[in-house]
N, C-alpha and C. Protein backbone atom coordinates (compact mmCIF):
# COMPACT_ATOMS: atom_id res chain seq x y z
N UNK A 1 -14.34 0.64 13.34
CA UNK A 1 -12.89 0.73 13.50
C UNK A 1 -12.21 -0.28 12.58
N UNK A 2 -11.02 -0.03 12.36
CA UNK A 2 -10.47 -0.51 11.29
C UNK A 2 -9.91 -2.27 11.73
N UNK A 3 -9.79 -3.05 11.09
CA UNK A 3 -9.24 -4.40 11.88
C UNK A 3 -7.74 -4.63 11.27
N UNK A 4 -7.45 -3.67 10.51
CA UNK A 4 -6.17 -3.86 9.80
C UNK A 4 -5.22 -3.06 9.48
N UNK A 5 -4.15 -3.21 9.67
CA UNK A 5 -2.99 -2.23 9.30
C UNK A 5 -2.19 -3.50 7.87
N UNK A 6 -2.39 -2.34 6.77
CA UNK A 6 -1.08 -3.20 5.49
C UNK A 6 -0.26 -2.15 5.23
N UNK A 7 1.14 -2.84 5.22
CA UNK A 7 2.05 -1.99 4.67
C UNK A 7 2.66 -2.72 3.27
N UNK A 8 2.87 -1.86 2.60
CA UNK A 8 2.98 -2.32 0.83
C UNK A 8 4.06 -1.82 0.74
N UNK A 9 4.74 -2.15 0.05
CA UNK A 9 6.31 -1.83 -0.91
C UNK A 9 5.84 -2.43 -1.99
N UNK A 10 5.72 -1.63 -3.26
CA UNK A 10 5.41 -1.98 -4.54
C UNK A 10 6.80 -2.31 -5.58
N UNK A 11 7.27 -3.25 -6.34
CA UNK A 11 8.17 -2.85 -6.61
C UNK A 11 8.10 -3.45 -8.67
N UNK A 12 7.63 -2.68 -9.26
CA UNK A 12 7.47 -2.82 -10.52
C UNK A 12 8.30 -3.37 -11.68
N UNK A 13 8.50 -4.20 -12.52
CA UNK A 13 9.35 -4.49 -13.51
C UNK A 13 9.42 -3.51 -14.67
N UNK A 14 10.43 -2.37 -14.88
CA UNK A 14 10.14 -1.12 -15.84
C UNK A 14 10.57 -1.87 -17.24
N UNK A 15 10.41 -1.21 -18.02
CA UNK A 15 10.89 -1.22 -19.57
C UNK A 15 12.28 -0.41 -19.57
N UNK A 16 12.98 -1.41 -19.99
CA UNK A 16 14.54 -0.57 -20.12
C UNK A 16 14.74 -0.34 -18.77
N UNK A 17 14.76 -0.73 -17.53
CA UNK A 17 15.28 -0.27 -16.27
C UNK A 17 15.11 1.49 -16.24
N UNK A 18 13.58 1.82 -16.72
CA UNK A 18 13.54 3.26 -16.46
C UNK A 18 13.23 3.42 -14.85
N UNK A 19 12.56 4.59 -14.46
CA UNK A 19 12.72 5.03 -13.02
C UNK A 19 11.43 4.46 -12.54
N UNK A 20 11.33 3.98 -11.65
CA UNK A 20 9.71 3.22 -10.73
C UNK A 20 9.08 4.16 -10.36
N UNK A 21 9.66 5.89 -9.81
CA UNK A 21 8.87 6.62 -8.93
C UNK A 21 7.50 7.05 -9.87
N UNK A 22 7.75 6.96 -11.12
CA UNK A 22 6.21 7.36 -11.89
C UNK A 22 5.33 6.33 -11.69
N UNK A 23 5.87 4.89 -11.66
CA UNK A 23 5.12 3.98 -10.99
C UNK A 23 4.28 3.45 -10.22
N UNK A 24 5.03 3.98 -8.81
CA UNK A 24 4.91 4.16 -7.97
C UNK A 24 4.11 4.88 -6.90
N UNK A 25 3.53 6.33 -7.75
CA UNK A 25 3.47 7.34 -7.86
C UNK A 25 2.37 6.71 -7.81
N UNK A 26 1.58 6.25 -9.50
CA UNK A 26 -0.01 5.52 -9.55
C UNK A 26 0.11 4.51 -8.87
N UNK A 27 0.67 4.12 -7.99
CA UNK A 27 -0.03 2.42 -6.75
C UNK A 27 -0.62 3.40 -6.00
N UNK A 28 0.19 4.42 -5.32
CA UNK A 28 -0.14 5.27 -4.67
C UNK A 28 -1.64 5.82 -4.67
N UNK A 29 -1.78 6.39 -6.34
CA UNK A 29 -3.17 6.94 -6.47
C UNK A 29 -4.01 6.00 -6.13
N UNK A 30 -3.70 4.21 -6.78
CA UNK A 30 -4.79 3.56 -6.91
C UNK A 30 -5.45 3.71 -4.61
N UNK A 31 -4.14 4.05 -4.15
CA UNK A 31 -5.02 3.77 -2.26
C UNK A 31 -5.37 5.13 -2.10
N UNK A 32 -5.25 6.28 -2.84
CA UNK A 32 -5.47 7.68 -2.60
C UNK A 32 -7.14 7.31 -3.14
N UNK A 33 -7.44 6.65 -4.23
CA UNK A 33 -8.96 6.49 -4.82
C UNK A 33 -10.07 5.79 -3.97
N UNK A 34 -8.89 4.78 -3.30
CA UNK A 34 -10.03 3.70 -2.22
C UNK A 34 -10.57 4.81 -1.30
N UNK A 35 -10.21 5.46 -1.19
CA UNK A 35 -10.50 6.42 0.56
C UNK A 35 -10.30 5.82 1.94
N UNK A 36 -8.94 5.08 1.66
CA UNK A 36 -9.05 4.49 3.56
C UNK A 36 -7.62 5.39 3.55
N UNK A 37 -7.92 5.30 5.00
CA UNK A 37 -6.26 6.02 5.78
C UNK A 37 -4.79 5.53 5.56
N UNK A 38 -4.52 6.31 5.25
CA UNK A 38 -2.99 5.39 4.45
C UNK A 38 -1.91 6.45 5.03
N UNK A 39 -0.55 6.19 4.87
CA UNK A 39 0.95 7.42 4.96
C UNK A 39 1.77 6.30 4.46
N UNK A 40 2.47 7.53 3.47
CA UNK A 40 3.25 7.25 2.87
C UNK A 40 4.75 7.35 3.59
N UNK A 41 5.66 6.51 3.41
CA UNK A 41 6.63 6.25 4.13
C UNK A 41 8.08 6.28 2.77
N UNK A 42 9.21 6.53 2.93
CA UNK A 42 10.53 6.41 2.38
C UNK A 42 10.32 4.93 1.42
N UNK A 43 9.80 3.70 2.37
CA UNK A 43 10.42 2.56 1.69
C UNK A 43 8.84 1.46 1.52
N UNK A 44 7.84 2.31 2.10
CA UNK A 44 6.83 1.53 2.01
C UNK A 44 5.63 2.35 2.87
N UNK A 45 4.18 1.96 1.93
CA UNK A 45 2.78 2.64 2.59
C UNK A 45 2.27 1.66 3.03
N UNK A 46 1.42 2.48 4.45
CA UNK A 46 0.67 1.88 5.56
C UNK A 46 -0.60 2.43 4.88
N UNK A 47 -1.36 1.01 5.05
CA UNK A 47 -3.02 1.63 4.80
C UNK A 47 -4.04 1.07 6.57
N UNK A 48 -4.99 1.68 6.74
CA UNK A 48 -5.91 1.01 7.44
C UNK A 48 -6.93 0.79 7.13
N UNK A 49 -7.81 -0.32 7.52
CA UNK A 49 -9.03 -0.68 7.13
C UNK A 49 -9.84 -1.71 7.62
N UNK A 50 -10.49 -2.23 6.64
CA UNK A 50 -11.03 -4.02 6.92
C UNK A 50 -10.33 -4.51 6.17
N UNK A 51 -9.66 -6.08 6.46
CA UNK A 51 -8.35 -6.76 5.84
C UNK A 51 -8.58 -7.31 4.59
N UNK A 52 -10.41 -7.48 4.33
CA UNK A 52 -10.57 -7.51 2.85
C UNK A 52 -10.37 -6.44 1.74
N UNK A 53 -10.89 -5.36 2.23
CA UNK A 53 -10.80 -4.21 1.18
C UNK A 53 -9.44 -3.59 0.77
N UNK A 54 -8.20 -3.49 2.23
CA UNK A 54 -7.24 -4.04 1.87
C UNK A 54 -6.17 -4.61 0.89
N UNK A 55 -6.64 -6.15 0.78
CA UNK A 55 -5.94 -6.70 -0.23
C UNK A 55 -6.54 -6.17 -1.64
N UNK A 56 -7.74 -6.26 -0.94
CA UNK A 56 -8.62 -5.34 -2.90
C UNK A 56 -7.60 -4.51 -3.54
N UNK A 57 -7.11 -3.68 -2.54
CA UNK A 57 -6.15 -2.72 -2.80
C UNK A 57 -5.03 -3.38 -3.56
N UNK A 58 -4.61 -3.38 -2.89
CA UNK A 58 -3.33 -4.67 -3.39
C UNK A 58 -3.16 -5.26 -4.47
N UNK A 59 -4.47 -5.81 -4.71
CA UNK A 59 -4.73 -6.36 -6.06
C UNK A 59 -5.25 -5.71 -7.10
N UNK A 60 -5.44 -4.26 -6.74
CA UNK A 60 -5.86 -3.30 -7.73
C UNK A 60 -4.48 -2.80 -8.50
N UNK A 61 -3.16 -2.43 -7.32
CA UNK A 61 -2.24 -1.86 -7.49
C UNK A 61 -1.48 -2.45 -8.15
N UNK A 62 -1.70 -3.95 -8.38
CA UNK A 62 -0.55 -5.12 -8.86
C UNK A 62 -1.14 -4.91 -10.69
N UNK A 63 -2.97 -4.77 -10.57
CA UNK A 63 -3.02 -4.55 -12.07
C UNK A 63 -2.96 -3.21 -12.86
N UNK A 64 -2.62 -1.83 -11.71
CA UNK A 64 -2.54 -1.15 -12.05
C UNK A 64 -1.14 -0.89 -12.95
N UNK A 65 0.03 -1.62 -12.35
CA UNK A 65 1.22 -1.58 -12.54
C UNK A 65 1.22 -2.51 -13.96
N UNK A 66 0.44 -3.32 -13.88
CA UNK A 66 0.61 -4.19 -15.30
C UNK A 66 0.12 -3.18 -16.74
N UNK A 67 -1.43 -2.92 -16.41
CA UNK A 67 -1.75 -1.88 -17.28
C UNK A 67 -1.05 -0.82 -17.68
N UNK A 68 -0.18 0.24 -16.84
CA UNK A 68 0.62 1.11 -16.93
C UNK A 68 2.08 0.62 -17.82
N UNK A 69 2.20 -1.14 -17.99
CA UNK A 69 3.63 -1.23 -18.86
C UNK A 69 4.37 -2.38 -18.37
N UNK A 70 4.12 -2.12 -16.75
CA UNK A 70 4.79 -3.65 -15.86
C UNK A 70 4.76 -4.66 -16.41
N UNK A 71 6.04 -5.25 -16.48
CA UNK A 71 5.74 -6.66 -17.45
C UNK A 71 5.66 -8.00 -15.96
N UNK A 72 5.93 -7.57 -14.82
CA UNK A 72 5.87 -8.40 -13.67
C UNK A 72 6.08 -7.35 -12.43
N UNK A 73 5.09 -7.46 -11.26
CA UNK A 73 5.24 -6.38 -10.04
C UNK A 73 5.56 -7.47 -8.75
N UNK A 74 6.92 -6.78 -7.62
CA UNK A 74 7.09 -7.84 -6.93
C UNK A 74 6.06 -6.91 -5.34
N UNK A 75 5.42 -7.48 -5.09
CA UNK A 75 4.79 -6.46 -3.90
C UNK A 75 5.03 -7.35 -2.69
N UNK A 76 5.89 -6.67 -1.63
CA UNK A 76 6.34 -6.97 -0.36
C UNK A 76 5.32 -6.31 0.51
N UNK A 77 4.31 -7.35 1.37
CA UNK A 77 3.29 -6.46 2.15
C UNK A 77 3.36 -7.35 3.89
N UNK A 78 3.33 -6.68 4.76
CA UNK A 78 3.18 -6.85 5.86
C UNK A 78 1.86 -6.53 6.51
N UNK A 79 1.50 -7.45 6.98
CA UNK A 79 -0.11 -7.23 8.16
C UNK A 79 -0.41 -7.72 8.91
N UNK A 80 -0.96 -6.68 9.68
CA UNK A 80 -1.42 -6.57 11.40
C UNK A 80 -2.99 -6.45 11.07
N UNK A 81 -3.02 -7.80 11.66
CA UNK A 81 -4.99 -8.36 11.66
C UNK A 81 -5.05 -8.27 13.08
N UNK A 82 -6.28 -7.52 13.65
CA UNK A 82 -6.46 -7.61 14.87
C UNK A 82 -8.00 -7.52 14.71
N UNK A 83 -9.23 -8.43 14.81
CA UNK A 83 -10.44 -8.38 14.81
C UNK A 83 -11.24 -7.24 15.42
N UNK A 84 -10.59 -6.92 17.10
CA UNK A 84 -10.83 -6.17 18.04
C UNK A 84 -11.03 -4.74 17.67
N UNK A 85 -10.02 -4.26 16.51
CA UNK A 85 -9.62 -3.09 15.81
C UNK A 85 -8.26 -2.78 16.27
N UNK A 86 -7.52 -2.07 15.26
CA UNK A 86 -6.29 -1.62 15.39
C UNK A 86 -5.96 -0.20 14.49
N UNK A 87 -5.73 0.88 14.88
CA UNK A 87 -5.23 1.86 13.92
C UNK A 87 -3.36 2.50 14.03
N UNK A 88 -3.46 3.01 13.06
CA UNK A 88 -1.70 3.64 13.22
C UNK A 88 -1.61 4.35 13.82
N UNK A 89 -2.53 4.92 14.58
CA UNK A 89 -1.88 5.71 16.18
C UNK A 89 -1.18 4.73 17.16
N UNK A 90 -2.37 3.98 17.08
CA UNK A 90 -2.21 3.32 18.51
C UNK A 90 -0.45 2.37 18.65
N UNK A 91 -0.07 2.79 17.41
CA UNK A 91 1.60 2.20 17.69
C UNK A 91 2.54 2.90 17.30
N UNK A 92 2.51 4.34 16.94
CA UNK A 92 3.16 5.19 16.48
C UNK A 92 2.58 6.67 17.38
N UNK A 93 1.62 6.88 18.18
CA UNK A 93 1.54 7.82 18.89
C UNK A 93 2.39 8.16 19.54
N UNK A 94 2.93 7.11 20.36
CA UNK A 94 4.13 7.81 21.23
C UNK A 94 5.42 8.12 20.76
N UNK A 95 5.60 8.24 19.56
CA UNK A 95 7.24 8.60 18.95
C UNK A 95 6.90 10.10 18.12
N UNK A 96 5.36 10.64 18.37
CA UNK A 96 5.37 11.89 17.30
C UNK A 96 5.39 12.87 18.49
N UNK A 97 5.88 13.91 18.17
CA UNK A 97 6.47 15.18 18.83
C UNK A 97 5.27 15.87 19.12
């Protein structure tokens, strides 16, 4: 079971103030490649996992954004460490229809 919930907001430095969602788009791929459980949200993605592999993520996505053109990425991340295990049901089950 997973011990971690991260939520990421990626937020990239473009060239010429072009558009982030192509950006954005590859942070995305780089947690679509890890294979852990992730949803994508309006203003920010939830991943689950172990809290190391995780930040791996994180730190994949920060050089993904550099490689792609980013001349600086600001990444806003929030996390829920729970050793015991924790997944995104167990705090979002009761609000889905």
């Amino acid at each position: 079971m997973a011990n971690a919930l991260v939520s990421i907001q990626i937020i990239p430095k473009t060239k010429n103030g072009e558009n982030v969602i192509p950006y954005v788009d590859e942070a995305i791929a780089v947690i679509q490649k890890s294979g852990v459980k992730y949803e994508v949200h309006p203003l920010e993605t939830t991943m689950e996992g172990d809290l190391e592999h995780l930040l791996k993520i994180i730190a994949d996505m920060n050089a993904k954004m550099i490689e792609i053109g980013s001349s600086n990425v600001i990444s806003q991340v929030k996390i829920l460490y729970q050793p015991t295990g924790i997944e995104m049901n167990d705090l979002t089950e009761k609000y889905r229809p």
